[in-house]
C-alpha atoms as a PDB file:
ATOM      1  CA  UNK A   1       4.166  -9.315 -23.004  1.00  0.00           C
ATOM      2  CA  UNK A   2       2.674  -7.968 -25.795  1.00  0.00           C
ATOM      3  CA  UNK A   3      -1.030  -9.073 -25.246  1.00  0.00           C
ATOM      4  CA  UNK A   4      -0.773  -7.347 -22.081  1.00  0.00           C
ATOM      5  CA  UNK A   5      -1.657  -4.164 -21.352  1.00  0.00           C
ATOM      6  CA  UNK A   6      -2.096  -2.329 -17.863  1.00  0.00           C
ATOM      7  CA  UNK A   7      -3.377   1.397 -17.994  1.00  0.00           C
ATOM      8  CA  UNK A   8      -2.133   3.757 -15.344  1.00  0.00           C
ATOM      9  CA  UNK A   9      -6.040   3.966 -14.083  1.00  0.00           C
ATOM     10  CA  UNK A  10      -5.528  -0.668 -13.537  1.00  0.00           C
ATOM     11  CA  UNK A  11      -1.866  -0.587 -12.496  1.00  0.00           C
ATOM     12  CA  UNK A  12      -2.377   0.803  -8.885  1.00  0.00           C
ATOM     13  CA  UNK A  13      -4.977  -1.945  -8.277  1.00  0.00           C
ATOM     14  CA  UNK A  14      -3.516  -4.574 -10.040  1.00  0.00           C
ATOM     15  CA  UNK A  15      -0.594  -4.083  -7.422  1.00  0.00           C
ATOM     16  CA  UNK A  16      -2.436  -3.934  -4.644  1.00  0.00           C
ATOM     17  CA  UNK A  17      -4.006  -7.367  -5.572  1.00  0.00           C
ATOM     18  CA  UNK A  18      -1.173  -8.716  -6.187  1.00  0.00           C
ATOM     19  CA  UNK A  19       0.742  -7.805  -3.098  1.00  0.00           C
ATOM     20  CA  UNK A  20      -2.074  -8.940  -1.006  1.00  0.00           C
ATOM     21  CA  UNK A  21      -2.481 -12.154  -2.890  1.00  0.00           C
ATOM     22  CA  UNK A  22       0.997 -13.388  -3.246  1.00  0.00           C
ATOM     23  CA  UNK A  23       2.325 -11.928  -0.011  1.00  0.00           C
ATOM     24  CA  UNK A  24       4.996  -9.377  -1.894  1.00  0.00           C
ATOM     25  CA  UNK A  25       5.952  -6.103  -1.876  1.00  0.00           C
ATOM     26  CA  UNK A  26       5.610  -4.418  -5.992  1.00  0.00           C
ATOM     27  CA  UNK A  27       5.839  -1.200  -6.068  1.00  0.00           C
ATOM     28  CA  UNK A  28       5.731   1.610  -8.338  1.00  0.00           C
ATOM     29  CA  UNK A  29       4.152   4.064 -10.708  1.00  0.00           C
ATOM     30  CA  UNK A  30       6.042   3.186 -13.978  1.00  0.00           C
ATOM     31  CA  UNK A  31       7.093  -0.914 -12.829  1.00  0.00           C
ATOM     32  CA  UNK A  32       7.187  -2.599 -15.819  1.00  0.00           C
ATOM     33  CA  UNK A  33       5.004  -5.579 -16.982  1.00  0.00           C
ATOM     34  CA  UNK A  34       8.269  -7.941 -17.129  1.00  0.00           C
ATOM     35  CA  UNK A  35       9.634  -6.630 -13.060  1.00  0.00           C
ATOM     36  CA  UNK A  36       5.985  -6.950 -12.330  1.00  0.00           C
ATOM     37  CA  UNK A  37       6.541 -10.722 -13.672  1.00  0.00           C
ATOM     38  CA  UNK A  38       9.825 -11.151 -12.365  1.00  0.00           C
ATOM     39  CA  UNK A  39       8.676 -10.547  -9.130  1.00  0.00           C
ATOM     40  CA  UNK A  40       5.945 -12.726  -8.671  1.00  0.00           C
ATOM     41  CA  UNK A  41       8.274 -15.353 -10.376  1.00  0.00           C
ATOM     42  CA  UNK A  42      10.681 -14.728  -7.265  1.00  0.00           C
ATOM     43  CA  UNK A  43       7.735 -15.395  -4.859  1.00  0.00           C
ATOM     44  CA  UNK A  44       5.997 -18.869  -6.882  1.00  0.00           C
ATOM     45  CA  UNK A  45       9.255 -20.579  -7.503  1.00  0.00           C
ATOM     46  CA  UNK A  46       9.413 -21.611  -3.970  1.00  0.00           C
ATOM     47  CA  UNK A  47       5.958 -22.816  -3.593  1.00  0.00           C
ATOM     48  CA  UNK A  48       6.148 -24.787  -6.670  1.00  0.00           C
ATOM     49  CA  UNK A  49       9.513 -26.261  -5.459  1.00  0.00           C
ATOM     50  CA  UNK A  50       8.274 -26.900  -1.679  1.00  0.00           C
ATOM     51  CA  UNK A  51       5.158 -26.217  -1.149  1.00  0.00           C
ATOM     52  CA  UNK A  52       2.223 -27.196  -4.062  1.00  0.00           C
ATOM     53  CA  UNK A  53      -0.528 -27.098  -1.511  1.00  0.00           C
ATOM     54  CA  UNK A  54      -0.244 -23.847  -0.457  1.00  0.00           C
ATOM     55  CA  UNK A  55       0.041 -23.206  -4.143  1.00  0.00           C
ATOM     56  CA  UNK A  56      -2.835 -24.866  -4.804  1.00  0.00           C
ATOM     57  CA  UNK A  57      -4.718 -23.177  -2.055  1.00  0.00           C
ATOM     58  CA  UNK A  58      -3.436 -19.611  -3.542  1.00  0.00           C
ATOM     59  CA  UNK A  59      -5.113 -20.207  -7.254  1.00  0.00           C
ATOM     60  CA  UNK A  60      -8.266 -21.022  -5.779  1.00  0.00           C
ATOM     61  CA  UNK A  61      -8.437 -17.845  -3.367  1.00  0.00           C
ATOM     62  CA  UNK A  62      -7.452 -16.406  -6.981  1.00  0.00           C
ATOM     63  CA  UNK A  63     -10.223 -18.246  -8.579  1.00  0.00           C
ATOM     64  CA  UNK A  64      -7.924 -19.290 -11.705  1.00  0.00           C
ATOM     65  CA  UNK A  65      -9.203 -21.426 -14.463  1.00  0.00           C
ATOM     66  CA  UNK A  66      -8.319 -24.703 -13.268  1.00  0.00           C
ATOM     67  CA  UNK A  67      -7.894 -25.913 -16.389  1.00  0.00           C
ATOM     68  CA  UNK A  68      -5.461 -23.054 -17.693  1.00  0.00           C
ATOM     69  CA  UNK A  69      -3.562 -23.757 -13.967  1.00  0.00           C
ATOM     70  CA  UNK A  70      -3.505 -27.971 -15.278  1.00  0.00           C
ATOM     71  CA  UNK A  71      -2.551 -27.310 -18.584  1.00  0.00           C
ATOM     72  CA  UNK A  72       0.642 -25.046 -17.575  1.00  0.00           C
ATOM     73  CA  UNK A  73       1.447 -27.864 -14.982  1.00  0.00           C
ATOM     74  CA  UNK A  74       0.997 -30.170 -17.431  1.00  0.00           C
ATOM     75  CA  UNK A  75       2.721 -29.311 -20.445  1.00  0.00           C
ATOM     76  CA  UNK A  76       5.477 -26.325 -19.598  1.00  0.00           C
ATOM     77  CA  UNK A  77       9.009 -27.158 -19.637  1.00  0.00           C
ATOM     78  CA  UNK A  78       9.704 -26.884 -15.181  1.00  0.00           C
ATOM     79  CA  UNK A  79      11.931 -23.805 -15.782  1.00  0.00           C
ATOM     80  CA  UNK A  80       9.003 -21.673 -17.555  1.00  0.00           C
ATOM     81  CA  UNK A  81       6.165 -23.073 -15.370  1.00  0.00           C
ATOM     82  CA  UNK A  82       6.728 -19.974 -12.676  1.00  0.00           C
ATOM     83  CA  UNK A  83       6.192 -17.697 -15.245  1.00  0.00           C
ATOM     84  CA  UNK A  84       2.996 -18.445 -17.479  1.00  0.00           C
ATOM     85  CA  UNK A  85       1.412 -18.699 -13.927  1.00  0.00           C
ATOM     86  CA  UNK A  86       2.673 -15.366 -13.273  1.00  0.00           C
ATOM     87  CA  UNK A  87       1.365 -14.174 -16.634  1.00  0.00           C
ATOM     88  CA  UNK A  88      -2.171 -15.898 -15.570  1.00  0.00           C
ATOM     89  CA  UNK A  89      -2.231 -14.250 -12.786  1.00  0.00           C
ATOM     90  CA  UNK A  90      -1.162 -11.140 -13.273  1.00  0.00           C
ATOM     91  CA  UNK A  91      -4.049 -11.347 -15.999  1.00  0.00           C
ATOM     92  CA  UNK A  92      -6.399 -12.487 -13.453  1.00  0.00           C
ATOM     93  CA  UNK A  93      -5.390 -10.025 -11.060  1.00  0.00           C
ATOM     94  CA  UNK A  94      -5.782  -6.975 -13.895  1.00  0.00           C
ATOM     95  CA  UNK A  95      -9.282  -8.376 -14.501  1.00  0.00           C
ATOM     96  CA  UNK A  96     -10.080  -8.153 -11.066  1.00  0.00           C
ATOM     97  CA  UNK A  97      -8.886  -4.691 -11.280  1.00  0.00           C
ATOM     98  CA  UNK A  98     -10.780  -3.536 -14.367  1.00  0.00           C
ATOM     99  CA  UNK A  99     -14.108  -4.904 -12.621  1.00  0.00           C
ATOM    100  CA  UNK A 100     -13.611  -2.694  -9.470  1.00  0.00           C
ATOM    101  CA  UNK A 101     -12.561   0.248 -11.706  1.00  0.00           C
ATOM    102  CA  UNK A 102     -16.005  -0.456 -13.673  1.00  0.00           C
ATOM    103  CA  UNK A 103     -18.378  -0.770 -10.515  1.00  0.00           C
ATOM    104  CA  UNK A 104     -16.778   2.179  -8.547  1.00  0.00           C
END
């Protein structure tokens, strides 16, 4: 994850988001960006196996890019589709994060 970059000031909120979001438990102060992935991994491979509407429901509450959401659908090989929408968003997520920080 090279183009991504949380600062210890985003992190806290980022996971927050997250955990509210997706339903999960991350935690801690020095998680890494791949765990942080990992983890959310865990919790979308299920809903993408059993349960696309809920799915579908979650990236709106997230207010994703639909198209960025088709496109991974669309043209990811089935085993990495869990993860780019992780990466988007986790990236959604830290820009969430990075507004609050901005308008506290």
């Amino acid at each position: 994850m090279d183009d991504l970059v949380i600062s210890d000031i985003e992190l806290p909120i980022t996971l927050q988001l997250l955990n509210k979001d997706l339903e999960i438990e991350i935690l801690g102060e020095q998680i890494e960006i791949e765990e942080i992935i990992r983890q959310m991994v865990k919790a979308l491979q299920p809903l993408l196996d059993k349960d696309m509407e809920r799915l579908l429901h979650l990236f709106y509450r997230l207010d994703l890019n639909e198209n960025k959401v088709k496109a991974i659908l669309s043209s990811e090989k089935p085993e990495q589709i869990a993860h780019s929408l992780a990466i988007l968003i986790l990236k959604r997520e830290l820009q969430k994060a990075q507004t609050r920080i901005l308008y506290r």
